[in-house]
Protein backbone atom coordinates (compact mmCIF):
# COMPACT_ATOMS: atom_id res chain seq x y z
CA UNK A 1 166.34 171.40 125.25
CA UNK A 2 169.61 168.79 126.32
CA UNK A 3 171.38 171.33 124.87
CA UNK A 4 170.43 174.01 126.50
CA UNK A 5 170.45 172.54 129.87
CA UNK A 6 174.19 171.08 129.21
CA UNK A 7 175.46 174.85 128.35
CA UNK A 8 173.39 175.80 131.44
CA UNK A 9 175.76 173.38 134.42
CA UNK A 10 179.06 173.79 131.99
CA UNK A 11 178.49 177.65 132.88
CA UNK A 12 177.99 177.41 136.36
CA UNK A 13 180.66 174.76 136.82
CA UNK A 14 182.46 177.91 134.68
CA UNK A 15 181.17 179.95 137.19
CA UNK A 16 182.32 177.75 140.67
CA UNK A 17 185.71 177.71 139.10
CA UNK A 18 186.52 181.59 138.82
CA UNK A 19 186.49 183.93 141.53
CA UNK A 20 186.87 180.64 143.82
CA UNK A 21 189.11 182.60 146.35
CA UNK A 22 186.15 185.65 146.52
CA UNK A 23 188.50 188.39 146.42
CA UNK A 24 186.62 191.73 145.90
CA UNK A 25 188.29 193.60 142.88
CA UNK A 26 189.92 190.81 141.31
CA UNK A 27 189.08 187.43 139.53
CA UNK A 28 190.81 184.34 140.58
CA UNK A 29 190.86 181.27 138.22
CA UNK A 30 191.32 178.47 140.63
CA UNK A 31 193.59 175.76 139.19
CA UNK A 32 191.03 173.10 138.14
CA UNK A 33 189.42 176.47 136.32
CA UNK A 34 192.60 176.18 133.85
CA UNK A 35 193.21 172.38 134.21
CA UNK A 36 196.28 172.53 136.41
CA UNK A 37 197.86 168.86 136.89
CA UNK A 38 198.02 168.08 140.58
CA UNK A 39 201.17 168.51 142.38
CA UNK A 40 203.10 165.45 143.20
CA UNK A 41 203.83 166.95 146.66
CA UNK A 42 203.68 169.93 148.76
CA UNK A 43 204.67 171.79 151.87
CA UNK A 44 202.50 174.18 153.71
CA UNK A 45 204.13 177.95 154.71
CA UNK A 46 203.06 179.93 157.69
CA UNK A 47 200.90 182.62 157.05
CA UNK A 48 200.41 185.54 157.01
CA UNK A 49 203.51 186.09 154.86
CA UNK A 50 205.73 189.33 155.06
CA UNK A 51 207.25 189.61 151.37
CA UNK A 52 205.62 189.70 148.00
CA UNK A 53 207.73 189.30 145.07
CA UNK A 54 207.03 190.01 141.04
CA UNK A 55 208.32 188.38 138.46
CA UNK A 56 207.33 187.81 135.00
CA UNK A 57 207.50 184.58 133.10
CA UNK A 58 209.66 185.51 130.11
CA UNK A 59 207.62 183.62 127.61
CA UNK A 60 204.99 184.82 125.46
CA UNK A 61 201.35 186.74 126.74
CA UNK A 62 198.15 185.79 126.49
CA UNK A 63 194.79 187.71 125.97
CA UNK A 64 192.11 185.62 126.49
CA UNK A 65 191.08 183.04 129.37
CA UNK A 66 191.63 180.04 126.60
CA UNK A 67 195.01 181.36 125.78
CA UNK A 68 195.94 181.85 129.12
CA UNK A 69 194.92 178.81 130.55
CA UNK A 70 196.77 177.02 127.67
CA UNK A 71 199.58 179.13 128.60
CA UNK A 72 199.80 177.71 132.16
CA UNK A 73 199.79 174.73 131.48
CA UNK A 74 202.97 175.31 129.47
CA UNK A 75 204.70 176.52 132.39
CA UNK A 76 203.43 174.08 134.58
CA UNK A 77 204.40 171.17 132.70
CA UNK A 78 208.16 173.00 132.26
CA UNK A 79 208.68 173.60 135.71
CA UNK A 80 207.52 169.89 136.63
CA UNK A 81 208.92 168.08 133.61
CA UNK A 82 212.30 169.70 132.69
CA UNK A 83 212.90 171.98 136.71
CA UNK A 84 211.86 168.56 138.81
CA UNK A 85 209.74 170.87 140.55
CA UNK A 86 206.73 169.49 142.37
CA UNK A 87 204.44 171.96 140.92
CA UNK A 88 204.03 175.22 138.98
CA UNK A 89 206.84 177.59 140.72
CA UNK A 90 204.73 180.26 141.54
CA UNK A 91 201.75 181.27 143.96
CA UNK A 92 199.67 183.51 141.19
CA UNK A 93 199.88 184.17 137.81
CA UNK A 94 198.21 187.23 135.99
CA UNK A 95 197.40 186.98 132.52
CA UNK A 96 197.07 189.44 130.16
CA UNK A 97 193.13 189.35 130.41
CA UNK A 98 193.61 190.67 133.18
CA UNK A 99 192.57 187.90 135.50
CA UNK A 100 194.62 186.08 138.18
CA UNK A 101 195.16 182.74 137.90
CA UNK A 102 195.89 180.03 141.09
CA UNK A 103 199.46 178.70 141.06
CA UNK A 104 200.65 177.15 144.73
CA UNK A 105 198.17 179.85 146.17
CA UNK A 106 198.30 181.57 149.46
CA UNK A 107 199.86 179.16 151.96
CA UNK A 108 202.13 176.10 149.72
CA UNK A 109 205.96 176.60 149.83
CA UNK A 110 206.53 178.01 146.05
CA UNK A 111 210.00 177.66 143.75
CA UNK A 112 210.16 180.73 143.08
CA UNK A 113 212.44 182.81 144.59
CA UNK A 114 215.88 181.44 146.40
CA UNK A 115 215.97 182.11 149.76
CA UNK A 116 212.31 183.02 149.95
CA UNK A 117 210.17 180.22 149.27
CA UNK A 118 208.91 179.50 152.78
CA UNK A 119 208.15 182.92 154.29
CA UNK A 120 206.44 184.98 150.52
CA UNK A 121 204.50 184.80 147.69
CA UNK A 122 205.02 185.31 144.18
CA UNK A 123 202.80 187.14 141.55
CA UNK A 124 204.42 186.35 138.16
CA UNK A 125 203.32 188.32 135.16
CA UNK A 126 202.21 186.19 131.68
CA UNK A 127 204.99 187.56 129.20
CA UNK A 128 207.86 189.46 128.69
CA UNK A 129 208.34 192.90 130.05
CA UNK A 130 211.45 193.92 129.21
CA UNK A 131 211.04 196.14 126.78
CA UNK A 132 207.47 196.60 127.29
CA UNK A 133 205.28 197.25 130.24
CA UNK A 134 201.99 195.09 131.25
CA UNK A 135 198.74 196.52 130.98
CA UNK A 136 196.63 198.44 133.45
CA UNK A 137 194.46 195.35 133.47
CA UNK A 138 197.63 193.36 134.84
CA UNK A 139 198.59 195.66 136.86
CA UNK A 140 195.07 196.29 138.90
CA UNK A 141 194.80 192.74 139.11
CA UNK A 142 198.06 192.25 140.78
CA UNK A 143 197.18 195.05 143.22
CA UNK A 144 194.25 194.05 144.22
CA UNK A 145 195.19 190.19 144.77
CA UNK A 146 197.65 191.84 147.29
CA UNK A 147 194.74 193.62 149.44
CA UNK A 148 192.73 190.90 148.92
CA UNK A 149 195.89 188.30 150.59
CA UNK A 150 195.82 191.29 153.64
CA UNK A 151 192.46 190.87 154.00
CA UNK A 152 192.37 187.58 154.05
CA UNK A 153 195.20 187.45 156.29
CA UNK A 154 197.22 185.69 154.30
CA UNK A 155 199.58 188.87 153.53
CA UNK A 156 200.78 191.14 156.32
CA UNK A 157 199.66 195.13 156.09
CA UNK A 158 203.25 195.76 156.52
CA UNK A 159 204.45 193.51 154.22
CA UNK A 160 207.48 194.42 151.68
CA UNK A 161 207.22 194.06 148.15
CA UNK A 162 210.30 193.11 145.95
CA UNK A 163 211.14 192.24 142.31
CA UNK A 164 212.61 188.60 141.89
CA UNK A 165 215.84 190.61 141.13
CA UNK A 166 216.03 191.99 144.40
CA UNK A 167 217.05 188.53 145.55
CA UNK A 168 218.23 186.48 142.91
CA UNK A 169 221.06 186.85 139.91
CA UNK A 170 218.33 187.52 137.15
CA UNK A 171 216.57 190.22 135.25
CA UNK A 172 213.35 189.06 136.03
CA UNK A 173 210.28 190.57 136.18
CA UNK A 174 211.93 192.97 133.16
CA UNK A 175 212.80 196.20 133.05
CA UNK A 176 209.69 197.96 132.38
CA UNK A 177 207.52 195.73 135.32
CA UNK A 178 210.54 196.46 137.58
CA UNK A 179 210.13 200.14 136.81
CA UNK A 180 206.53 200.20 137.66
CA UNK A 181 206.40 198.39 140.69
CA UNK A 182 209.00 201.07 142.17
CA UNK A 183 206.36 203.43 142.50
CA UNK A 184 203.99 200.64 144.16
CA UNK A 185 203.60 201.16 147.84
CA UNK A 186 205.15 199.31 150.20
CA UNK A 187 208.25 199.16 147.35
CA UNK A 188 210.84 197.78 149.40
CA UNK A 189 213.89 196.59 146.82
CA UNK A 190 216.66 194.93 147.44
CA UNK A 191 215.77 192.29 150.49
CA UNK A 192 219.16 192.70 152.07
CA UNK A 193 220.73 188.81 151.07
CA UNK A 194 224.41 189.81 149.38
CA UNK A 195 224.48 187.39 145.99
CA UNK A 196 227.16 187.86 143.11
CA UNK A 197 225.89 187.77 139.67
């Protein structure tokens, strides 16, 4: 019976921490949902924001809410313990169970994208996808976390979406995710800031 009611409150504590940002069409993990450290500091960014960039993470994928979880807190600790950075770098994170995971979230200055950390957000994809493209799962996901910021307010409708690429000297979000989010709407490219690679 102590068993039972244990596994009862661990799943709804399971429960609290997913879908904590009630976005219709997606699942967010909020961070305490896969044990994010907390930041050591952070600044706030106006919102609603006007770009959305994509990039992927470059390491390996993950498949399952464990592995993903585990996964972020890879990157986390890498961007705070080797980067110096405050926090994880970017605002979301989709994994490849096709869930959406909190980074910064909607309204903390990111480290993400040079040049655009105080006035965008960045959705970064869980793997390579260079030579492969994300799932549908991943991809509907990341879609639908960008209506959800509009209707939240946190996005503008006429927003411009961009591949961390279009901004900065790097390959990132891979070929094939690059390829794919050209035929997204509101595909905008590059953002118009002249850098040499």
């Amino acid at each position: 019976m102590k068993l039972c009611i244990l596994i009862s409150i661990l799943g709804a504590l399971t429960v609290r921490s997913i879908n904590a940002q009630g976005c219709t069409g997606v699942t967010i993990v909020s961070r305490a949902g896969w044990g994010a450290r907390s930041a050591t500091s952070f600044s706030t960014i106006a919102t609603p924001v006007s770009k959305v960039f994509i990039h992927h993470t470059e390491g390996g994928e993950c498949g399952t809410a464990t592995t993903c979880a585990s996964q972020l807190r890879s990157i986390q600790n890498y961007h705070m313990n080797s980067n110096g950075w405050n926090d994880i770098g970017y605002s979301f994170l989709v994994g490849g169970d096709g869930q959406v995971y909190e980074g910064r979230g909607w309204n903390r200055q990111g480290a993400h994208t040079r040049g655009y950390n105080t006035n965008a957000i960045a959705i970064s994809f869980v793997g390579n996808f260079m030579s492969k493209a994300p799932s549908q799962a991943m991809i509907s996901a990341a879609q639908n976390l960008i209506t959800c910021g509009i209707s939240k307010g946190m996005v503008t409708s006429t927003y411009t979406l961009h591949g961390h690429r279009d901004a900065n000297c790097t390959d990132c979000p891979g070929d094939n995710l690059y390829n794919l989010i050209k035929g997204w709407s509101r595909f905008q490219g590059k953002t118009g800031i002249t850098f040499q690679c």
